[in-house]
PDB file of N, CA and C in Angstrom:
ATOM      1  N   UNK A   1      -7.833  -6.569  11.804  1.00  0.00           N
ATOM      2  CA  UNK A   1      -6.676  -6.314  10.979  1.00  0.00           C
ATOM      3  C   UNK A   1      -6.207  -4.864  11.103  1.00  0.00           C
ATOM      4  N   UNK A   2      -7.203  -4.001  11.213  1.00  0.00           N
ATOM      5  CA  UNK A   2      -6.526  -2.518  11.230  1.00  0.00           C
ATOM      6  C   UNK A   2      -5.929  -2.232  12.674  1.00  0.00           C
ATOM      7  N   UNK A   3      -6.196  -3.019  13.556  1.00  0.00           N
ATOM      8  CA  UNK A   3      -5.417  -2.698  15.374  1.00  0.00           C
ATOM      9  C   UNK A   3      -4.017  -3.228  14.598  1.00  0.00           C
ATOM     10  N   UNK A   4      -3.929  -4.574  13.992  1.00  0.00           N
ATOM     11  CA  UNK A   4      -2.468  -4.741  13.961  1.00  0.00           C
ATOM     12  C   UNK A   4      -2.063  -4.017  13.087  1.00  0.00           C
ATOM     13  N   UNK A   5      -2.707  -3.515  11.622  1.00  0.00           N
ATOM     14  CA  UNK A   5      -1.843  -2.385  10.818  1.00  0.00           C
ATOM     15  C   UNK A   5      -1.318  -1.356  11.429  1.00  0.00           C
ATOM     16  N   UNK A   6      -1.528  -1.027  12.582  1.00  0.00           N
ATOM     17  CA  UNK A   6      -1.194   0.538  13.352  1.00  0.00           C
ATOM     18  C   UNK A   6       0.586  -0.315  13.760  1.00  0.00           C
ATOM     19  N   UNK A   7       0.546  -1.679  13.841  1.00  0.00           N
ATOM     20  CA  UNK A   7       2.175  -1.705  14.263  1.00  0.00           C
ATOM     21  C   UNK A   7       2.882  -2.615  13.277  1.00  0.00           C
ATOM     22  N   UNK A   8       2.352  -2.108  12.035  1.00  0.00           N
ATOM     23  CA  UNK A   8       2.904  -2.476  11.102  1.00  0.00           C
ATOM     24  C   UNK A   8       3.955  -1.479  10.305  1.00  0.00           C
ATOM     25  N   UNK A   9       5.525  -2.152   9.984  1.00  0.00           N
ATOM     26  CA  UNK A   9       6.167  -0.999   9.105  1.00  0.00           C
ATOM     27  C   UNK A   9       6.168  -1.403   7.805  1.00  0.00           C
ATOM     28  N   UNK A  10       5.791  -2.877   7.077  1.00  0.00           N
ATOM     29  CA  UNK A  10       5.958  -3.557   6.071  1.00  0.00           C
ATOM     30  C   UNK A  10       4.540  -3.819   6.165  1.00  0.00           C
ATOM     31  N   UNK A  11       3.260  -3.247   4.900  1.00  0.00           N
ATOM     32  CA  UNK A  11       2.972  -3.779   4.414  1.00  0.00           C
ATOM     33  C   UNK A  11       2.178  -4.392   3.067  1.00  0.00           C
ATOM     34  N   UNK A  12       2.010  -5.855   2.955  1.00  0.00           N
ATOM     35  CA  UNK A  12       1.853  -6.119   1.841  1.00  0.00           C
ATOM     36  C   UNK A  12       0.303  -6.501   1.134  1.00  0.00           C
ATOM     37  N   UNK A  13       0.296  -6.123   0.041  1.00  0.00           N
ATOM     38  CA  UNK A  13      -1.178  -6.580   0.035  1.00  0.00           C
ATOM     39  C   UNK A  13      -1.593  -6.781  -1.528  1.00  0.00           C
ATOM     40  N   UNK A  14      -2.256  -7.415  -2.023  1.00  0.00           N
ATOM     41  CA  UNK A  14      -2.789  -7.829  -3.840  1.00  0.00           C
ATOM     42  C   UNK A  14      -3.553  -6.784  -3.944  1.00  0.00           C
ATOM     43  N   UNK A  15      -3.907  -6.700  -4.755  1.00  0.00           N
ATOM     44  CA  UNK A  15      -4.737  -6.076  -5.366  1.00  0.00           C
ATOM     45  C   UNK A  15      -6.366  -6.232  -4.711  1.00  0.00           C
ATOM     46  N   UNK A  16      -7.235  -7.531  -4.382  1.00  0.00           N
ATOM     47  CA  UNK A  16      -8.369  -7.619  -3.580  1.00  0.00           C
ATOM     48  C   UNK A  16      -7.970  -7.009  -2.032  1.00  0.00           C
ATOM     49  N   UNK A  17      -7.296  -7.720  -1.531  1.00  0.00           N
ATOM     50  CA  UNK A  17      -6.778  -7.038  -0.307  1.00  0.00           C
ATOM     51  C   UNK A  17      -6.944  -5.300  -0.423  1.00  0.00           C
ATOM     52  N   UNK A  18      -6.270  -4.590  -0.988  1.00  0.00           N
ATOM     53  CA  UNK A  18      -5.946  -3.389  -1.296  1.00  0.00           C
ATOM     54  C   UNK A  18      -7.647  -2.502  -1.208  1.00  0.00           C
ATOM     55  N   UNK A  19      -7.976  -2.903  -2.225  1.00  0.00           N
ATOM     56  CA  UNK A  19      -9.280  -3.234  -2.338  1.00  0.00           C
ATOM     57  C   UNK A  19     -10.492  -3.257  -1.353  1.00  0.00           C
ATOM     58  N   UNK A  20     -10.507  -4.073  -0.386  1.00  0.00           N
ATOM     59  CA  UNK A  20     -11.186  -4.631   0.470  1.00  0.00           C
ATOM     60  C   UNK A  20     -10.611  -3.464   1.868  1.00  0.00           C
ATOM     61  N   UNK A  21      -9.653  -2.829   1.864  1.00  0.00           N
ATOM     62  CA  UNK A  21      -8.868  -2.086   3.214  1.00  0.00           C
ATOM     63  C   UNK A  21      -9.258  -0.199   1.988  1.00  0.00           C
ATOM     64  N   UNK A  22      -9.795  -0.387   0.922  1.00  0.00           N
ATOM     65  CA  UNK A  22      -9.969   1.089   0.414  1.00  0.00           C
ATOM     66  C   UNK A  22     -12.082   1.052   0.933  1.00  0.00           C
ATOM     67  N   UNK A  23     -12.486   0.351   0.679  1.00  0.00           N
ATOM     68  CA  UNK A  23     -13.977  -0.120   0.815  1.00  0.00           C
ATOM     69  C   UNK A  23     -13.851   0.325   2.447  1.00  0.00           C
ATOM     70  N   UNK A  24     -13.317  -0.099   3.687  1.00  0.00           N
ATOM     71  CA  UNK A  24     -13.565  -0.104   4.621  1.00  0.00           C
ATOM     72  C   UNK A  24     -12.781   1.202   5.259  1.00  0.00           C
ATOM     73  N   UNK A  25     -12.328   1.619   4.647  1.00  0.00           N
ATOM     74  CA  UNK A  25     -11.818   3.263   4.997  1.00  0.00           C
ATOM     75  C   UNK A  25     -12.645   4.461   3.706  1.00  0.00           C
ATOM     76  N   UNK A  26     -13.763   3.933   3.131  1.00  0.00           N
ATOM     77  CA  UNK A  26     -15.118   4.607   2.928  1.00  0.00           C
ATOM     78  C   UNK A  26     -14.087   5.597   1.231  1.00  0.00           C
ATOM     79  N   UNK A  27     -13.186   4.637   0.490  1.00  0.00           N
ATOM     80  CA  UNK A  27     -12.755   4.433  -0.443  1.00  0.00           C
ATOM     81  C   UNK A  27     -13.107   3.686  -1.522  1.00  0.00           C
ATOM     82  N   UNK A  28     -13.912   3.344  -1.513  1.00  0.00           N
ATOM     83  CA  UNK A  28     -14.501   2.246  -2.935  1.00  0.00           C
ATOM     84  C   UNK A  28     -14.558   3.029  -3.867  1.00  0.00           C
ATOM     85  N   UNK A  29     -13.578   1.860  -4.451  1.00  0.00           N
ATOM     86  CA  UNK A  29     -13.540   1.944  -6.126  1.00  0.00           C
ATOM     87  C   UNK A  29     -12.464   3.386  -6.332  1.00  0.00           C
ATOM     88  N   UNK A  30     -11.683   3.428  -5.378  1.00  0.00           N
ATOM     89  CA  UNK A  30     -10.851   4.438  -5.563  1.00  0.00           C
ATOM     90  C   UNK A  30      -9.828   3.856  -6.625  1.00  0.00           C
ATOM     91  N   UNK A  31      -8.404   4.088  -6.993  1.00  0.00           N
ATOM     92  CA  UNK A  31      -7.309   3.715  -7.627  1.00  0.00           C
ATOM     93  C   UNK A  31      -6.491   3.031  -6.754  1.00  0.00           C
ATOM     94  N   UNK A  32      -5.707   1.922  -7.352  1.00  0.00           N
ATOM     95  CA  UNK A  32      -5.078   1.311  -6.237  1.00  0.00           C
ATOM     96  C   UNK A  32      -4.001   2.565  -5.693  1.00  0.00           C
ATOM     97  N   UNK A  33      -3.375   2.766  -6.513  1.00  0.00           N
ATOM     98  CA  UNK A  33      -2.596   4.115  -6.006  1.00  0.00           C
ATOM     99  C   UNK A  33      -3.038   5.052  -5.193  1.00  0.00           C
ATOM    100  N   UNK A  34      -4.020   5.101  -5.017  1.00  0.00           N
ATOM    101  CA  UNK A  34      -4.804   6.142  -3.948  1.00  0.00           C
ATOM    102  C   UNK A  34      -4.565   5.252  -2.448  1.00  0.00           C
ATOM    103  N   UNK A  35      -5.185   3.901  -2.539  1.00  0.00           N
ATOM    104  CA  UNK A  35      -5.402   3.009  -1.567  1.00  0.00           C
ATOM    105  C   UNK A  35      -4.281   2.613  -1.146  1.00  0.00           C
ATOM    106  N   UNK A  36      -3.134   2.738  -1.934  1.00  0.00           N
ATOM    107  CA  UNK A  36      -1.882   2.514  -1.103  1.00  0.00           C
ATOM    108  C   UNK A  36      -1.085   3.101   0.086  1.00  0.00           C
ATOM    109  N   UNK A  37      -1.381   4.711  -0.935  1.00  0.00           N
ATOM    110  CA  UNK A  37      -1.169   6.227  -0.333  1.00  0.00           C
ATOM    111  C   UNK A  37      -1.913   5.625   1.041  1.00  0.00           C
ATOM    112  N   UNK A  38      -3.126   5.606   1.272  1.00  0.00           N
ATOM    113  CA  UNK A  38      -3.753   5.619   2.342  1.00  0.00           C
ATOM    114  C   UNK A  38      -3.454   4.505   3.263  1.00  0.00           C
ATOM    115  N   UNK A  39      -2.773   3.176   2.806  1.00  0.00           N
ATOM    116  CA  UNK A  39      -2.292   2.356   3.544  1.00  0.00           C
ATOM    117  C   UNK A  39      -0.819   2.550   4.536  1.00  0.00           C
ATOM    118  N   UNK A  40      -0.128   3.340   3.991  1.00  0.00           N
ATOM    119  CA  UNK A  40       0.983   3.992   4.075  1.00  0.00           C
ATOM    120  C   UNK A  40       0.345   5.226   5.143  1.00  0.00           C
ATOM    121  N   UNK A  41      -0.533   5.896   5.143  1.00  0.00           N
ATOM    122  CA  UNK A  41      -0.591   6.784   6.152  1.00  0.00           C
ATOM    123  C   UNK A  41      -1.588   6.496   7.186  1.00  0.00           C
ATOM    124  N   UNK A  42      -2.080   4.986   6.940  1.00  0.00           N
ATOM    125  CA  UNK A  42      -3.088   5.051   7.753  1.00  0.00           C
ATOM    126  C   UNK A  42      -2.435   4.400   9.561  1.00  0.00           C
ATOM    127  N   UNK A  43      -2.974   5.014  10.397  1.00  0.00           N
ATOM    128  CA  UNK A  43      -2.447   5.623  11.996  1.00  0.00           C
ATOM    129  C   UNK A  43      -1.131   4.389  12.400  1.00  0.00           C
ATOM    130  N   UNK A  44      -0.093   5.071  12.638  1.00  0.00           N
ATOM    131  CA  UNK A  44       0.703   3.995  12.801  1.00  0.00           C
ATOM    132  C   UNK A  44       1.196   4.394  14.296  1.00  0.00           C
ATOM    133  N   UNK A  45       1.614   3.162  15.136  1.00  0.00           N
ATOM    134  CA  UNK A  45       1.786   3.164  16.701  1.00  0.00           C
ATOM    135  C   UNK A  45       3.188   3.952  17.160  1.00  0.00           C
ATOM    136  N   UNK A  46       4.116   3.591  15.721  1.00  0.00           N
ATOM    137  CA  UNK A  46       5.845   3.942  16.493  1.00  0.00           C
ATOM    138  C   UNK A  46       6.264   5.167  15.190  1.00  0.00           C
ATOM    139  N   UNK A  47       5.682   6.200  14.876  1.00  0.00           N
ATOM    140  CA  UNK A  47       5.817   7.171  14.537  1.00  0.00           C
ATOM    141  C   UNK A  47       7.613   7.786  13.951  1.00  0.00           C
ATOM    142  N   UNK A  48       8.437   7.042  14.602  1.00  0.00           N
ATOM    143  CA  UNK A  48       9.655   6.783  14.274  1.00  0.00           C
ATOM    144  C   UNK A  48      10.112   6.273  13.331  1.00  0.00           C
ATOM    145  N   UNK A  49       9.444   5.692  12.617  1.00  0.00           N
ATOM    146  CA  UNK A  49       9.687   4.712  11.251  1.00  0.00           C
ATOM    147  C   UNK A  49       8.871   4.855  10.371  1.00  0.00           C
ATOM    148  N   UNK A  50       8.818   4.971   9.118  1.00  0.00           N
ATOM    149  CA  UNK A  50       8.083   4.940   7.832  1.00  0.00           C
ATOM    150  C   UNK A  50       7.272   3.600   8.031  1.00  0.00           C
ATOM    151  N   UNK A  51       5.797   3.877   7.048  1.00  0.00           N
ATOM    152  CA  UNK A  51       5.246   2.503   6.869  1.00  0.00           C
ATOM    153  C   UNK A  51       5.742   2.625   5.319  1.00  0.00           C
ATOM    154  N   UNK A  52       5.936   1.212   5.116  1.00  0.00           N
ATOM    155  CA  UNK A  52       5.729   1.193   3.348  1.00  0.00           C
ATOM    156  C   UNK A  52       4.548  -0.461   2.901  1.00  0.00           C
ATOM    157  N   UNK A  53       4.214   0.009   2.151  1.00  0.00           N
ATOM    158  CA  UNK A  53       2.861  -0.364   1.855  1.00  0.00           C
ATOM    159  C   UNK A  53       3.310  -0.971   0.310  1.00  0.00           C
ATOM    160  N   UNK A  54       2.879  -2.087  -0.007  1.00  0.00           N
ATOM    161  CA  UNK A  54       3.761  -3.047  -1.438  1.00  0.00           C
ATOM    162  C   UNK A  54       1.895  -3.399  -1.583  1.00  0.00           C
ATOM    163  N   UNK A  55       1.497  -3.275  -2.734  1.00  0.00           N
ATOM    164  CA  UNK A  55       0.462  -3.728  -3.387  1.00  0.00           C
ATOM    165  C   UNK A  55       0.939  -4.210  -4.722  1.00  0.00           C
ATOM    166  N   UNK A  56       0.732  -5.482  -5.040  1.00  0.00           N
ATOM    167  CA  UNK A  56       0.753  -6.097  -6.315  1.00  0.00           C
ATOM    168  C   UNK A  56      -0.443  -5.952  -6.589  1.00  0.00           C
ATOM    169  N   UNK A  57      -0.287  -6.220  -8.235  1.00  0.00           N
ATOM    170  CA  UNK A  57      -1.469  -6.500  -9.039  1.00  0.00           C
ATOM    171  C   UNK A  57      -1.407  -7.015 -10.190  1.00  0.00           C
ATOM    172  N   UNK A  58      -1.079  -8.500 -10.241  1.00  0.00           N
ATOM    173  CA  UNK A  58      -1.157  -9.558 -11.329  1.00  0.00           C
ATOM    174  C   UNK A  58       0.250  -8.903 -12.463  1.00  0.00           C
ATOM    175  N   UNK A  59       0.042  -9.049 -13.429  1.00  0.00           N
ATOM    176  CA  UNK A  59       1.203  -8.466 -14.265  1.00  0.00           C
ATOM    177  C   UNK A  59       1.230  -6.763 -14.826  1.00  0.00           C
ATOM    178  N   UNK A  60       0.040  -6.081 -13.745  1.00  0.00           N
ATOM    179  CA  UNK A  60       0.876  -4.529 -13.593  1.00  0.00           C
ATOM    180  C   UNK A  60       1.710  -4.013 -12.738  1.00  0.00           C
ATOM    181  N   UNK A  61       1.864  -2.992 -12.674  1.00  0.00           N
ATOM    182  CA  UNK A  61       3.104  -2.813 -11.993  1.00  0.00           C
ATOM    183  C   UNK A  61       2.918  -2.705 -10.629  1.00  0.00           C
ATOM    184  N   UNK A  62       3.919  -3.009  -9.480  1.00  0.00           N
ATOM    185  CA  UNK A  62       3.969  -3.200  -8.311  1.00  0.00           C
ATOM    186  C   UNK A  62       3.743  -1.631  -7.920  1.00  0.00           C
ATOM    187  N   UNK A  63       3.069  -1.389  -6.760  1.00  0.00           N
ATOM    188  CA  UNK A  63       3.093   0.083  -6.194  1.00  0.00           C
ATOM    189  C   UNK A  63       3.740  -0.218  -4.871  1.00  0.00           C
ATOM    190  N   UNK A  64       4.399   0.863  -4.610  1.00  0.00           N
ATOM    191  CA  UNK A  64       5.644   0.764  -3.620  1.00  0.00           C
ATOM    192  C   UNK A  64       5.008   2.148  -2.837  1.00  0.00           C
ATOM    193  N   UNK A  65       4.676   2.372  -1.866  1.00  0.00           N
ATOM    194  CA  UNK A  65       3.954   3.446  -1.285  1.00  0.00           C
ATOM    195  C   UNK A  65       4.857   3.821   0.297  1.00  0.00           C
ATOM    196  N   UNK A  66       5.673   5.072   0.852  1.00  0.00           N
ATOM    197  CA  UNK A  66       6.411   5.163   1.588  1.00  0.00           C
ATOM    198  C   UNK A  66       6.236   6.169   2.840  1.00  0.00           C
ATOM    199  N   UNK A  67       5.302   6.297   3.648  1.00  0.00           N
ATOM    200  CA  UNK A  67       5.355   7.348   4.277  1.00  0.00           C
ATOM    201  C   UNK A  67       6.538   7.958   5.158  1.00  0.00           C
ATOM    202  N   UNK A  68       6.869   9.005   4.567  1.00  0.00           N
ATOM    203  CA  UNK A  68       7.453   9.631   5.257  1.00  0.00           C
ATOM    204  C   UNK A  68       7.517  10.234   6.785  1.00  0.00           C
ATOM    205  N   UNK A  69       8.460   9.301   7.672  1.00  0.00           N
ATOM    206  CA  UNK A  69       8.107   9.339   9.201  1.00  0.00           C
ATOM    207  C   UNK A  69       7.296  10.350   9.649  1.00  0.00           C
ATOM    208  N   UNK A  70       6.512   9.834  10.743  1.00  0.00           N
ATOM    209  CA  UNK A  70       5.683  11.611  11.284  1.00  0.00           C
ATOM    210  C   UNK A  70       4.953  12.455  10.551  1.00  0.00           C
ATOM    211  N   UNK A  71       4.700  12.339   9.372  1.00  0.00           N
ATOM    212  CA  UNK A  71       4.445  13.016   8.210  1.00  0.00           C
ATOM    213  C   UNK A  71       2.951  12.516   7.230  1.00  0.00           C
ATOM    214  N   UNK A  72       2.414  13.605   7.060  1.00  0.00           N
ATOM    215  CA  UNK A  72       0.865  13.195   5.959  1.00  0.00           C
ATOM    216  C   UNK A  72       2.149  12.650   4.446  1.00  0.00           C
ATOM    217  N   UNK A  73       3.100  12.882   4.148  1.00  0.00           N
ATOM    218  CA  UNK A  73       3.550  12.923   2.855  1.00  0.00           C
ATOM    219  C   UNK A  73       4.187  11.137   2.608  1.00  0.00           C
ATOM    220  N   UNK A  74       3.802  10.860   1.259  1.00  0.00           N
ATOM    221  CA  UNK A  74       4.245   9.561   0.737  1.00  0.00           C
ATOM    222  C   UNK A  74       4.698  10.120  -0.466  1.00  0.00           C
ATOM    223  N   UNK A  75       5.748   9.073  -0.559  1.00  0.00           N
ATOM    224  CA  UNK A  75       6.747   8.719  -1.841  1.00  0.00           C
ATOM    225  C   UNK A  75       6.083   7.319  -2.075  1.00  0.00           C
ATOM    226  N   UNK A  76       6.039   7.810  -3.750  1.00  0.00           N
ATOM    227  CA  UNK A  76       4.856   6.699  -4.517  1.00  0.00           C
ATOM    228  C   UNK A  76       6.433   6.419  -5.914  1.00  0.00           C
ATOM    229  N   UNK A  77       6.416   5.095  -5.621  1.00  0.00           N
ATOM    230  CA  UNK A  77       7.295   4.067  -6.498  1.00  0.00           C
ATOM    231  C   UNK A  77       6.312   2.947  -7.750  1.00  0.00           C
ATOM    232  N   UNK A  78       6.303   2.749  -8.952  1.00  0.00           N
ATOM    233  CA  UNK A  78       5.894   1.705  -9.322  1.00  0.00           C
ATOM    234  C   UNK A  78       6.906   1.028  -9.993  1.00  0.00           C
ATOM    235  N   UNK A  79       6.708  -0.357  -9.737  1.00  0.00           N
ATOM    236  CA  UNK A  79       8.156  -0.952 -10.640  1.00  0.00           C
ATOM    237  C   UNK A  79       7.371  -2.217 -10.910  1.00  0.00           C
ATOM    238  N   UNK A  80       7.793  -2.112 -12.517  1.00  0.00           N
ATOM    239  CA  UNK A  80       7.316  -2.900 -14.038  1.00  0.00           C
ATOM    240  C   UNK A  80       7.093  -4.213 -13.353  1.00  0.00           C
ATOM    241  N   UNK A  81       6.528  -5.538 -14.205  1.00  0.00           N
ATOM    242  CA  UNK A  81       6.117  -6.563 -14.003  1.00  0.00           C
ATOM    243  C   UNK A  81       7.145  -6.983 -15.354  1.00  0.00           C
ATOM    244  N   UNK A  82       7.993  -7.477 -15.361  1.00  0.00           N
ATOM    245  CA  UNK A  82       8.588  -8.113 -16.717  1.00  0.00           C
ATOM    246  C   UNK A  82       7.626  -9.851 -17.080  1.00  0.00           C
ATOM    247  N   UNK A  83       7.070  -9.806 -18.395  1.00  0.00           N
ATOM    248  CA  UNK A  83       6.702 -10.628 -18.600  1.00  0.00           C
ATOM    249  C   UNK A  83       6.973 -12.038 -18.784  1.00  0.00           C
ATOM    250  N   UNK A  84       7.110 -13.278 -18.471  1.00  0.00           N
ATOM    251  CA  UNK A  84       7.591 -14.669 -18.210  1.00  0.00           C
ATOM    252  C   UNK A  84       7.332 -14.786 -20.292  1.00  0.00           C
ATOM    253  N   UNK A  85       8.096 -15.724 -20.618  1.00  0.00           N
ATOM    254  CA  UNK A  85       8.036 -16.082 -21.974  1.00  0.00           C
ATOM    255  C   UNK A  85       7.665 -17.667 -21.925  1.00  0.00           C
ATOM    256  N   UNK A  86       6.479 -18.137 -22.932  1.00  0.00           N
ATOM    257  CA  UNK A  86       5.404 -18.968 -22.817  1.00  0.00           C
ATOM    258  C   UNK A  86       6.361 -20.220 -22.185  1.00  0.00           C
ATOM    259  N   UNK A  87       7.411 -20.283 -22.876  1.00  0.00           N
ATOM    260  CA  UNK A  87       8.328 -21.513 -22.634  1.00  0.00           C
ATOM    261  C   UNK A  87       9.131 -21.587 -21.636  1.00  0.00           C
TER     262      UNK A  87
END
């Protein structure tokens, strides 16, 4: 999975996922927000394009993670989970 993340510009991942890719880049038990950051900068093939990195997590808020082309720097987004009503 990490050969194809290097030619990835989209990507997506839950919360275990997220998780499971912070554990194997010697991150456990970090914050998902950390693990996103790092999904977003981790080695990408076409250096020309931003990765952005989407981690859900059940009904908190979505993290939107953006690296900035060529660049160690990410733009970190979270946007709300609006709650479904029982009916």
């Amino acid at each position: 999975m990490l050969k194809a993340l290097e030619h990835a510009d989209y990507v997506f991942a839950n919360e275990d996922e997220a998780a499971a890719f912070g554990t194997a880049q010697g991150m456990e038990g970090a914050p998902l927000l950390e693990i996103a950051k790092a999904m977003a900068r981790f080695k990408k093939s076409n250096t020309k394009r931003p990765r952005v990195a989407i981690v859900t997590n059940g009904s908190k808020p979505i993290i939107l993670a953006t690296n900035v082309a060529g660049s160690e720097e990410v733009d970190i987004k979270e946007y709300p989970i609006l709650a479904l009503e029982k009916d």
